[in-house]
Protein backbone atom coordinates (compact mmCIF):
# COMPACT_ATOMS: atom_id res chain seq x y z
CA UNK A 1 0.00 0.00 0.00
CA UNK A 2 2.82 2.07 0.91
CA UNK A 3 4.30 2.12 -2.70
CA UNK A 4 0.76 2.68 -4.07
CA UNK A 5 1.15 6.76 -4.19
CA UNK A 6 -1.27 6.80 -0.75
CA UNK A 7 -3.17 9.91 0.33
CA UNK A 8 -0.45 11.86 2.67
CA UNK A 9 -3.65 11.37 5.53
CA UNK A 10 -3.08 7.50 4.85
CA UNK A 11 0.71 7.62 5.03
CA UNK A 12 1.10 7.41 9.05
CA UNK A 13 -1.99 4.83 9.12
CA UNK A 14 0.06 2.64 6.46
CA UNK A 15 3.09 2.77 8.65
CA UNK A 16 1.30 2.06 11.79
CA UNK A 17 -0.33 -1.17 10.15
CA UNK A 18 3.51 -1.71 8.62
CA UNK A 19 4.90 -1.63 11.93
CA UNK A 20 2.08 -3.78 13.68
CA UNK A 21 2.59 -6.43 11.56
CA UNK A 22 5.79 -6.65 12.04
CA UNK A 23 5.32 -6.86 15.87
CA UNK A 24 2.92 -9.42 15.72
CA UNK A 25 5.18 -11.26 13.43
CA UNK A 26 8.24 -10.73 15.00
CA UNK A 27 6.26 -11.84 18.32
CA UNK A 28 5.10 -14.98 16.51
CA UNK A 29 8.37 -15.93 15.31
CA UNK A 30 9.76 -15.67 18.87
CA UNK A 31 7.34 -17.70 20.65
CA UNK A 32 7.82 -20.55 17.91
CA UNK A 33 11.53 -20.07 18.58
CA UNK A 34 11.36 -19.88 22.06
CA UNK A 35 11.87 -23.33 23.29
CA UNK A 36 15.30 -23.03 21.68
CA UNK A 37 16.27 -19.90 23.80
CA UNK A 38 18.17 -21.92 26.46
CA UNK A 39 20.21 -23.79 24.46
CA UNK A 40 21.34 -21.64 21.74
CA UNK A 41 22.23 -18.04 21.37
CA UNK A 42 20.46 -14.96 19.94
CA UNK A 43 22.32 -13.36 17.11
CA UNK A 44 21.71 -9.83 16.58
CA UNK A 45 22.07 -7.32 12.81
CA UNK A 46 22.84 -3.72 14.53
CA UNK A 47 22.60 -1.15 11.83
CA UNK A 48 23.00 2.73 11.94
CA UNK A 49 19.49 3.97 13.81
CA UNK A 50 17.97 7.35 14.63
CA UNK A 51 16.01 5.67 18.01
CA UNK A 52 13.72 8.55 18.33
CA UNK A 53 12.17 7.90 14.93
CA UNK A 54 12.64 4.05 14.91
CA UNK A 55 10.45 4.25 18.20
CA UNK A 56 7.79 7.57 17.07
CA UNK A 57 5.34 4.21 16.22
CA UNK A 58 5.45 3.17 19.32
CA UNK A 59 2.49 5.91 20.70
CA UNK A 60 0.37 5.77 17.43
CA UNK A 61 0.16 1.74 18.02
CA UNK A 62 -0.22 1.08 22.00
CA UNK A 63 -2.58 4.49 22.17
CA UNK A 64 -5.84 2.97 21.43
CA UNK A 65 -5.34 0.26 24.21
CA UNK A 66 -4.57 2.84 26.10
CA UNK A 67 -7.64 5.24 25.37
CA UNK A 68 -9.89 2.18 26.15
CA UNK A 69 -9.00 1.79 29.34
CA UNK A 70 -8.92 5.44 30.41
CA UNK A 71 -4.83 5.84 30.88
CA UNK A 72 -2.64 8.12 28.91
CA UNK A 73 0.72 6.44 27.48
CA UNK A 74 3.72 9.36 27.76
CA UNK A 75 6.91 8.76 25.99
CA UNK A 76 9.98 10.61 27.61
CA UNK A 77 12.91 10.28 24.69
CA UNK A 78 15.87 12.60 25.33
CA UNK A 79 15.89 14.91 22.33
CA UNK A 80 19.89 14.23 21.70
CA UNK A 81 20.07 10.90 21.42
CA UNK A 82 22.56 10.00 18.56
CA UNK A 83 23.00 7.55 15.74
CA UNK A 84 23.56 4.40 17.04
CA UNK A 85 24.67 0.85 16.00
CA UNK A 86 21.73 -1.26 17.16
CA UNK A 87 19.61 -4.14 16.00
CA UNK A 88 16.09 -2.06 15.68
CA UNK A 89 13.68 -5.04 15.19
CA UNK A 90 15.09 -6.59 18.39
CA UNK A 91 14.94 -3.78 20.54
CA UNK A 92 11.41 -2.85 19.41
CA UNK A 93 10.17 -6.33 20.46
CA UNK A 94 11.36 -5.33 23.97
CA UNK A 95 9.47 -2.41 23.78
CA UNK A 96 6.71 -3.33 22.09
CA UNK A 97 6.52 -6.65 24.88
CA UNK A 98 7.08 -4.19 27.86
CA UNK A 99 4.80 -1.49 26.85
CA UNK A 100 2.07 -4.61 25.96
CA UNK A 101 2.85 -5.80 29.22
CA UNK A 102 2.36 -2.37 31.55
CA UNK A 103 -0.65 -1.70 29.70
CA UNK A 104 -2.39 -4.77 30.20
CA UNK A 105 -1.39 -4.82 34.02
CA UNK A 106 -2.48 -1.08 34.63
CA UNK A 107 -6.38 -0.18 35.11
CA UNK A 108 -5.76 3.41 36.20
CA UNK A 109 -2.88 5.83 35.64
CA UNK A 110 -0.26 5.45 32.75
CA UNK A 111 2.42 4.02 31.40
CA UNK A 112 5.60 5.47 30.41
CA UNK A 113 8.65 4.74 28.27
CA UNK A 114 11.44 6.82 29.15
CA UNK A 115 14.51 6.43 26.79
CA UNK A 116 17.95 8.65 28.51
CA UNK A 117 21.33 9.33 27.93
CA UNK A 118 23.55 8.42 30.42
CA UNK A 119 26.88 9.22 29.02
CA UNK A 120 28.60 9.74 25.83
CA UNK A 121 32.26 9.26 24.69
CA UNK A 122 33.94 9.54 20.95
CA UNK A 123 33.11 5.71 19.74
CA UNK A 124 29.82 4.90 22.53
CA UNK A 125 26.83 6.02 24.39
CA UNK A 126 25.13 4.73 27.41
CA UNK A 127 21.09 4.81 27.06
CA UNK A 128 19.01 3.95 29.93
CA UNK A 129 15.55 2.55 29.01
CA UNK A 130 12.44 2.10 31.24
CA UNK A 131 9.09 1.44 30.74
CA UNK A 132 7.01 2.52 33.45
CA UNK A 133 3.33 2.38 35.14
CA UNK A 134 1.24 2.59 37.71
CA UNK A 135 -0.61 -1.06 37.37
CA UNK A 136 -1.24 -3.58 39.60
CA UNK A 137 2.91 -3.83 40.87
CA UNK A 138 4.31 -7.18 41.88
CA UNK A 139 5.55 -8.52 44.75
CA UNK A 140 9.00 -8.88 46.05
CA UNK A 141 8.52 -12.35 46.44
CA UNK A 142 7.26 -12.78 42.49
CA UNK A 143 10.08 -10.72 40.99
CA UNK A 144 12.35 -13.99 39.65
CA UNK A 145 9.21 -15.42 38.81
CA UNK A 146 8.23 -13.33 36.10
CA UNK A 147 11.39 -14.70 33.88
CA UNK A 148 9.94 -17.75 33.67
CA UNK A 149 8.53 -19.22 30.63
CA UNK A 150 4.85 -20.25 30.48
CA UNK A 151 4.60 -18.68 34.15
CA UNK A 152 2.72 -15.39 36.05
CA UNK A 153 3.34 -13.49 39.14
CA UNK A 154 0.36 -16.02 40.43
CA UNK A 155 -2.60 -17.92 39.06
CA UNK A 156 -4.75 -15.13 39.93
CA UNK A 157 -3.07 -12.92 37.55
CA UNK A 158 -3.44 -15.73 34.68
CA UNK A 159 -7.01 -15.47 35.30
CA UNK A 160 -7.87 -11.87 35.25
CA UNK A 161 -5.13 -10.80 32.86
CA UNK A 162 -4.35 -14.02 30.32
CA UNK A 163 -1.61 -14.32 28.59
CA UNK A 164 1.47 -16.93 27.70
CA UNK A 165 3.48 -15.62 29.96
CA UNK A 166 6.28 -15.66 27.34
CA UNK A 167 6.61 -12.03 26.97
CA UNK A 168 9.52 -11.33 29.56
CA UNK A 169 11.80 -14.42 29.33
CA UNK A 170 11.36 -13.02 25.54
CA UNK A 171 12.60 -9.83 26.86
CA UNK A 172 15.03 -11.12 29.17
CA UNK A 173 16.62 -13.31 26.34
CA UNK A 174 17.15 -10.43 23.95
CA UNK A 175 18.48 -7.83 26.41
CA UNK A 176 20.76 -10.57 27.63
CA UNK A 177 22.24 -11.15 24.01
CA UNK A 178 22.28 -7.02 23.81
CA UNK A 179 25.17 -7.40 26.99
CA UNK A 180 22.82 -5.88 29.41
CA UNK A 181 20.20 -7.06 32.12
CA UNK A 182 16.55 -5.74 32.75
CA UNK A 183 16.06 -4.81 36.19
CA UNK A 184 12.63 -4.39 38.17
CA UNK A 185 11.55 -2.13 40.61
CA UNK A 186 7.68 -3.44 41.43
CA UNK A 187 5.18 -2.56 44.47
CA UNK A 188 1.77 -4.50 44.67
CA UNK A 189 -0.49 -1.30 44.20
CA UNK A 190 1.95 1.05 43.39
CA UNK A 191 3.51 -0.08 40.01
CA UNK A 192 6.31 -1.51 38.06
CA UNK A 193 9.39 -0.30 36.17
CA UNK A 194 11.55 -2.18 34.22
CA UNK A 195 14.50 -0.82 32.68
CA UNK A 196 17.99 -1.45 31.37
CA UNK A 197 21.42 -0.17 30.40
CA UNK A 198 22.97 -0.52 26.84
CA UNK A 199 26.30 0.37 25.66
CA UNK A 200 25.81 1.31 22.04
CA UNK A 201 28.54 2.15 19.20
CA UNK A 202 27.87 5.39 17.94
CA UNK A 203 27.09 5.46 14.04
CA UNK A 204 27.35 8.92 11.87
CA UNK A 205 24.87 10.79 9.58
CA UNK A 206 26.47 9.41 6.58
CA UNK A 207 26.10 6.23 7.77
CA UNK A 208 22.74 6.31 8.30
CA UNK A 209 21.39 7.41 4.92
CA UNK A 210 23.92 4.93 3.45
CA UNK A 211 21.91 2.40 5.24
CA UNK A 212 18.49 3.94 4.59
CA UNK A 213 18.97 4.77 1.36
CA UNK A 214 17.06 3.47 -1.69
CA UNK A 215 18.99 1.25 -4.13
CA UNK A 216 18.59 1.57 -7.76
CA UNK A 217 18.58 -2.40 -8.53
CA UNK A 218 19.17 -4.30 -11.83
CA UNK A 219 17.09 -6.88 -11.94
CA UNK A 220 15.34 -6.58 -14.98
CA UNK A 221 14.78 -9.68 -16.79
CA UNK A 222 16.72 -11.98 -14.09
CA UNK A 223 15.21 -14.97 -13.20
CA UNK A 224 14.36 -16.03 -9.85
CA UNK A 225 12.70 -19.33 -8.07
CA UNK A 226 10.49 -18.42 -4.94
CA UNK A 227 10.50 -21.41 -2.52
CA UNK A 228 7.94 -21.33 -0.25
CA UNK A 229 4.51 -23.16 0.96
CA UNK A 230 2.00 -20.52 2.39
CA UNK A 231 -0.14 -18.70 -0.21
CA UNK A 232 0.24 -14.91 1.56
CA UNK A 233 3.83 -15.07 2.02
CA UNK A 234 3.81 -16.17 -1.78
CA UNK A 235 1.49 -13.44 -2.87
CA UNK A 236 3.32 -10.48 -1.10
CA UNK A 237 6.53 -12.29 -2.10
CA UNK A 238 5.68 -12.19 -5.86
CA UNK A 239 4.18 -8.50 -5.71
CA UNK A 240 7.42 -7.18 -4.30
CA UNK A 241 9.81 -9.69 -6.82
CA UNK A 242 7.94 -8.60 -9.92
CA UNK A 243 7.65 -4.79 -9.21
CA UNK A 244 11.57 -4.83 -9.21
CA UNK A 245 10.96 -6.46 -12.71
CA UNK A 246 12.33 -10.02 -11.60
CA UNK A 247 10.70 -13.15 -13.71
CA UNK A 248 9.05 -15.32 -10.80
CA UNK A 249 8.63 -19.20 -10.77
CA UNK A 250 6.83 -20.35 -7.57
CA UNK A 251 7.48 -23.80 -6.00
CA UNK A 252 5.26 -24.80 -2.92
CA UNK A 253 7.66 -27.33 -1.46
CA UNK A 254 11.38 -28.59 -1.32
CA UNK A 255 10.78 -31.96 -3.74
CA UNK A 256 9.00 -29.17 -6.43
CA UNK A 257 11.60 -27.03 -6.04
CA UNK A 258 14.27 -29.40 -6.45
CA UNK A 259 12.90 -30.31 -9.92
CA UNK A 260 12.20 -26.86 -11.21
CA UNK A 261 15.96 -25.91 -10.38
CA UNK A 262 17.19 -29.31 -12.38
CA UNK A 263 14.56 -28.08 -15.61
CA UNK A 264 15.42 -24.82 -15.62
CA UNK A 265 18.16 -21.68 -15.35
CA UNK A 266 17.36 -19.78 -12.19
CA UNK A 267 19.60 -16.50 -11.38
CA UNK A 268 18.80 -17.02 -7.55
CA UNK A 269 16.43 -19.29 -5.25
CA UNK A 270 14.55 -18.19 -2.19
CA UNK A 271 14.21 -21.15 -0.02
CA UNK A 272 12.22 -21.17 2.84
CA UNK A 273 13.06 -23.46 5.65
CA UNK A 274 9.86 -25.37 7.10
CA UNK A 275 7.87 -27.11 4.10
CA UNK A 276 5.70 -30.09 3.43
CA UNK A 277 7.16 -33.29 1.90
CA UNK A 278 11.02 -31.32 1.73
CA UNK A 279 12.38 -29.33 3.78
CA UNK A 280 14.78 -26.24 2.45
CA UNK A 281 17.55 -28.01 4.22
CA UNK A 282 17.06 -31.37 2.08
CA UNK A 283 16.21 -29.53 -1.38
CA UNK A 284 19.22 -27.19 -0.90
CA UNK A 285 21.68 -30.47 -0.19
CA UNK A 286 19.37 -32.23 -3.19
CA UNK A 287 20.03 -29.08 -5.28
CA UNK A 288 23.78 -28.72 -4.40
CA UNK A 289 24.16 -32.52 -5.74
CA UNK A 290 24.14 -31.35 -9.64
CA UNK A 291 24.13 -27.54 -9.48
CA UNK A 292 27.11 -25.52 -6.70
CA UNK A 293 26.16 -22.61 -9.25
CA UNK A 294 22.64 -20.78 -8.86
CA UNK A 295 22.73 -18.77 -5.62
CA UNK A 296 20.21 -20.13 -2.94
CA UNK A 297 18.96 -18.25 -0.07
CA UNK A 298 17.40 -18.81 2.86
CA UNK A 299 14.45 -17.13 4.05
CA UNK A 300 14.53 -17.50 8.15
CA UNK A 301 12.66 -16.27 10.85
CA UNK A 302 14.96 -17.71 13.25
CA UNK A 303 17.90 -15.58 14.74
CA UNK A 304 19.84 -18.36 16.79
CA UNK A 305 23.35 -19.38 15.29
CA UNK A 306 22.00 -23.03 15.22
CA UNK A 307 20.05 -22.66 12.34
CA UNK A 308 22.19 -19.97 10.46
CA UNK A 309 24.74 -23.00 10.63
CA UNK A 310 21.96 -25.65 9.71
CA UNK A 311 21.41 -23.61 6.91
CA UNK A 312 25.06 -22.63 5.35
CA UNK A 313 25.72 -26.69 6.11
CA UNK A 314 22.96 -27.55 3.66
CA UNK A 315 24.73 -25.66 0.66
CA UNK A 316 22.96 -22.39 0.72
CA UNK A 317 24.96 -18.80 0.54
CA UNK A 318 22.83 -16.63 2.96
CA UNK A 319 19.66 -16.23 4.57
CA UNK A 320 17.30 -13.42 4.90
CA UNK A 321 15.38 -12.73 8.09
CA UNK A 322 11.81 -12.80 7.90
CA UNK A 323 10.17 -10.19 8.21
CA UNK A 324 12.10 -8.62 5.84
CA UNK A 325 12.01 -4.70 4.07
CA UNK A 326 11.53 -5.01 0.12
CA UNK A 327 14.47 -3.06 -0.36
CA UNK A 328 16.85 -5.38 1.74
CA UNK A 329 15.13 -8.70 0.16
CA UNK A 330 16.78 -6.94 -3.00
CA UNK A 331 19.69 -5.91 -2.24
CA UNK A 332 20.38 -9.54 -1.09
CA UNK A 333 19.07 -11.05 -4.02
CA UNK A 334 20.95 -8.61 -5.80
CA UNK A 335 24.24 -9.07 -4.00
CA UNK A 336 24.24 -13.35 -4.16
CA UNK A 337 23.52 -12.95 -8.15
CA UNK A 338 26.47 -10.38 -8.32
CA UNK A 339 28.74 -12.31 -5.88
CA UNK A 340 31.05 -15.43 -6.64
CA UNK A 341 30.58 -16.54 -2.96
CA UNK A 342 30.71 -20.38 -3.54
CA UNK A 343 27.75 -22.66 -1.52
CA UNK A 344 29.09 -23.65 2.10
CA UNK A 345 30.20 -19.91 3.01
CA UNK A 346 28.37 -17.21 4.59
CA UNK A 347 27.14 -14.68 2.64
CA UNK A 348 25.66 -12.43 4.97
């Protein structure tokens, strides 16, 4: 919709339903990956970020909840903040978990995100992040609890509130791979806060609208094989492939694919990883059998090292993290055409 010359009144509503999909995705993706938390490690893609505009969303999606329960949501961001190097999808799913969670704790009162800096040098900064309100609070007793997966501050909580109980050891995981620790300060009646430290490399202008800028790509004409098994992600996946001119074949599982790649001359393959009767492990070691040629990547939702490794071991060049921005689908897809990165080495 976004590339669809919108109304500039529709512009901020596009971005808001942008952004909440990629919440609820990147929330999705986490809880299906969360039973691997413990046992491997979270691997993070820091990139040059302005963190006042990366989190200017945050108000336009959490207000509404907010508004039906009668409590204002205030954001406190220090006004010189600079660029920073940090993975932005991550740390937004710790916001976007801890504002979800102060929300649906507090009945009167508000909630607050309060983003500081606590001290700047030539190469780092020190931010100080806390979400805060004036909910329901929980004990002293409860506090170690909360990190638990599957678990609440007590069954009576469950009850009222629902919930997994997966959205803090989701938090805690991430923050943990970010070097830091989130700390709470609760009181049953009074509220919560939770907050953490992060020691970020500093990033420059330049560097930021090198990252942010638009490529012009060449892909005209270039053929490309789209792996994957669910109808959306195939749709969307085709719109975005053919608007940057790219000839799309579709295969809807690993065997298919496998046999398209042996009939045909593909410039690159996007293989997703979890399909019906093949995998895109097997059809990648299948493929690499009679062609170490055609690019393949992977298209992951999974940040832990175990399956980046799974994945290069099977004979593809890269992955791609799902959810991923149009532009930096092509720039990969772009890149593994251009590059003569053989199979079995990273190409991220």
């Amino acid at each position: 919709m976004g590339d669809s010359n919108p109304r500039q009144d529709q512009v901020q509503n596009i971005e808001a339903l942008n952004y909440s999909g990629k919440i609820l995705l990147n929330l999705l993706n986490n809880v299906l990956d969360f039973s691997k938390m413990e046992s491997t490690t979270i691997t993070l893609d820091p990139i040059p970020t302005n963190i006042m505009l990366a989190v200017k969303q945050i108000k336009k999606i959490h207000e509404p909840s907010c508004l039906r329960k009668g409590i204002t949501l205030e954001l406190e961001i220090d006004d010189d903040l600079p660029i920073v190097q940090l993975d932005i999808v991550r740390f937004n799913q710790v916001i976007n978990n801890l504002v979800s969670n102060a929300i649906k704790f507090t009945d009167e009162g508000s909630v607050t995100l309060r983003i500081t800096k606590l001290n700047e040098t030539t190469d780092t900064v020190l931010l100080h992040t806390e979400i805060k309100d004036t909910g329901i609070g929980i004990a002293q007793d409860q506090h170690e609890k909360v990190w638990q997966a599957f678990t609440q501050a007590s069954t009576s909580t469950n009850r009222l509130y629902g919930g997994t109980g997966l959205g803090l050891p989701i938090v805690k995981s991430i923050v943990e791979a970010m070097g830091s620790q989130v700390k709470i300060d609760s009181e049953p009646g009074v509220g919560s806060s939770f907050n953490f430290d992060l020691q970020l490399k500093l990033a420059s202008n330049d560097e930021l609208e090198q990252a942010t800028k638009k490529k012009e790509h060449d892909l005209k004409g270039k053929r490309i094989l789209l792996v994957e098994d669910n109808q959306i992600n195939v749709m969307v996946g085709r719109q975005i492939l053919e608007k940057a001119n790219l000839v799309v074949d579709v295969a809807y599982d690993g065997q298919e694919a496998v046999n398209k790649v042996r009939e045909n001359n593909y410039d690159a393959v996007l293989m997703d990883i979890q399909m019906p009767i093949m995998d895109g492990y097997t059809a990648s070691k299948e493929i690499r059998k009679f062609n170490t040629v055609t690019p393949i990547m992977a298209l992951s939702a999974s940040v832990f090292m175990e399956v980046k490794s799974k994945i290069i071991e099977s004979g593809m060049n890269g992955f791609i993290f799902k959810p991923f921005e149009p532009e930096d689908l092509l720039d990969k897809i772009e890149d593994a055409m251009q590059s003569n990165i053989p199979a079995n080495v990273v190409a991220n």
